[in-house]
Protein backbone atom coordinates (compact mmCIF):
# COMPACT_ATOMS: atom_id res chain seq x y z
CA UNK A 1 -13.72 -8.03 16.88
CA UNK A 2 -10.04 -8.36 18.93
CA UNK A 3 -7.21 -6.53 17.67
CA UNK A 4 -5.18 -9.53 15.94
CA UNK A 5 -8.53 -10.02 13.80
CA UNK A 6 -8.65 -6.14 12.88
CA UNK A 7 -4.67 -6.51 11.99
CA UNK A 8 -4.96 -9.56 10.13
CA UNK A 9 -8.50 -8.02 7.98
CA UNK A 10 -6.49 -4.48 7.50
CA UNK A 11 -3.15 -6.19 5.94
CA UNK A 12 -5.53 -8.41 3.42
CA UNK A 13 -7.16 -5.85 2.48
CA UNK A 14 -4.01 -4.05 2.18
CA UNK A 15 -2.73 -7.03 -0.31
CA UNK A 16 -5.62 -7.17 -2.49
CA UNK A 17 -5.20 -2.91 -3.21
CA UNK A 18 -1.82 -3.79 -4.17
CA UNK A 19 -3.29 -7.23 -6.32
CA UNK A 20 -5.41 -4.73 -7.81
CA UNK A 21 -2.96 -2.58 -8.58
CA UNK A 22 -0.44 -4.93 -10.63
CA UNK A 23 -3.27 -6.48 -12.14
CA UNK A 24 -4.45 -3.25 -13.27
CA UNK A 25 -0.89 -2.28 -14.60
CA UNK A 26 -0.27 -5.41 -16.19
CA UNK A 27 -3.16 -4.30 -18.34
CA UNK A 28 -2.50 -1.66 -19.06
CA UNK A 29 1.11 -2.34 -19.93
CA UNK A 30 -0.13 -5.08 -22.58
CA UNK A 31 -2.86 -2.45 -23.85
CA UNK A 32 -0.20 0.39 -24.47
CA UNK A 33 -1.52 2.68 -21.89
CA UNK A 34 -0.23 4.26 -19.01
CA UNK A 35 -0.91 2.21 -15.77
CA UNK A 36 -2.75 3.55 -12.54
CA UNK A 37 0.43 3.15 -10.88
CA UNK A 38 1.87 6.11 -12.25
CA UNK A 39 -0.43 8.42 -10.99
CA UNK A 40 0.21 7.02 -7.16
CA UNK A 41 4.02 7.68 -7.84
CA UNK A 42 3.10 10.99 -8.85
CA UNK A 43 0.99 11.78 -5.54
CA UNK A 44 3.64 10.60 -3.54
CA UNK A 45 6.04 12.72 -5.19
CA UNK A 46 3.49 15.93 -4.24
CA UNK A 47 3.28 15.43 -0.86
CA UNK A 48 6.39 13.45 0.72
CA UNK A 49 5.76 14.42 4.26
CA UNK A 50 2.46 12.09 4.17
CA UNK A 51 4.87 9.02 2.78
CA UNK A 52 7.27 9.65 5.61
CA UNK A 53 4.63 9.93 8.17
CA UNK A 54 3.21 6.64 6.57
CA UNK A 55 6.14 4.83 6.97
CA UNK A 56 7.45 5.95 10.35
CA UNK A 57 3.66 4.72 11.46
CA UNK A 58 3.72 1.28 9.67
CA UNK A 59 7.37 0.87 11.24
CA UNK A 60 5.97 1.43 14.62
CA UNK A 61 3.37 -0.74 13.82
CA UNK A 62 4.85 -3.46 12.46
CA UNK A 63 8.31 -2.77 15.25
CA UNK A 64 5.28 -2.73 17.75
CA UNK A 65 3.65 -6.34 16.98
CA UNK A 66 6.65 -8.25 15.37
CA UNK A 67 9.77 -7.62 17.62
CA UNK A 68 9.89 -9.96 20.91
């Protein structure tokens, strides 16, 4: 498998977490209940020096592949 194929299999997988995800809280929002979502904002707020990390790798990533 190349490295464009691994990219391109990583970000849909990527997508259908986060399809999951607002499926799962629009369900949970109809039911009355608190969505899973709520819990990942939580975690983030625990440990913001993995969020910064993740983002200063997916904007090297994405600065890497997308600028000309």
């Amino acid at each position: 498998m190349n490295f464009p194929a691994l990219v391109s299999l990583l970000a849909t997988a990527v997508a259908f977490v986060l399809f999951l995800l607002m499926v799962q809280e629009t369900r949970a929002v109809a039911a009355g209940s608190d969505p899973l979502t709520n819990d990942v904002r939580a975690v983030g707020r625990r440990f913001p020096q993995f969020l910064i990390a993740a983002a200063v790798v997916l904007g090297m990533v994405l600065g890497h592949l997308l600028w000309p």
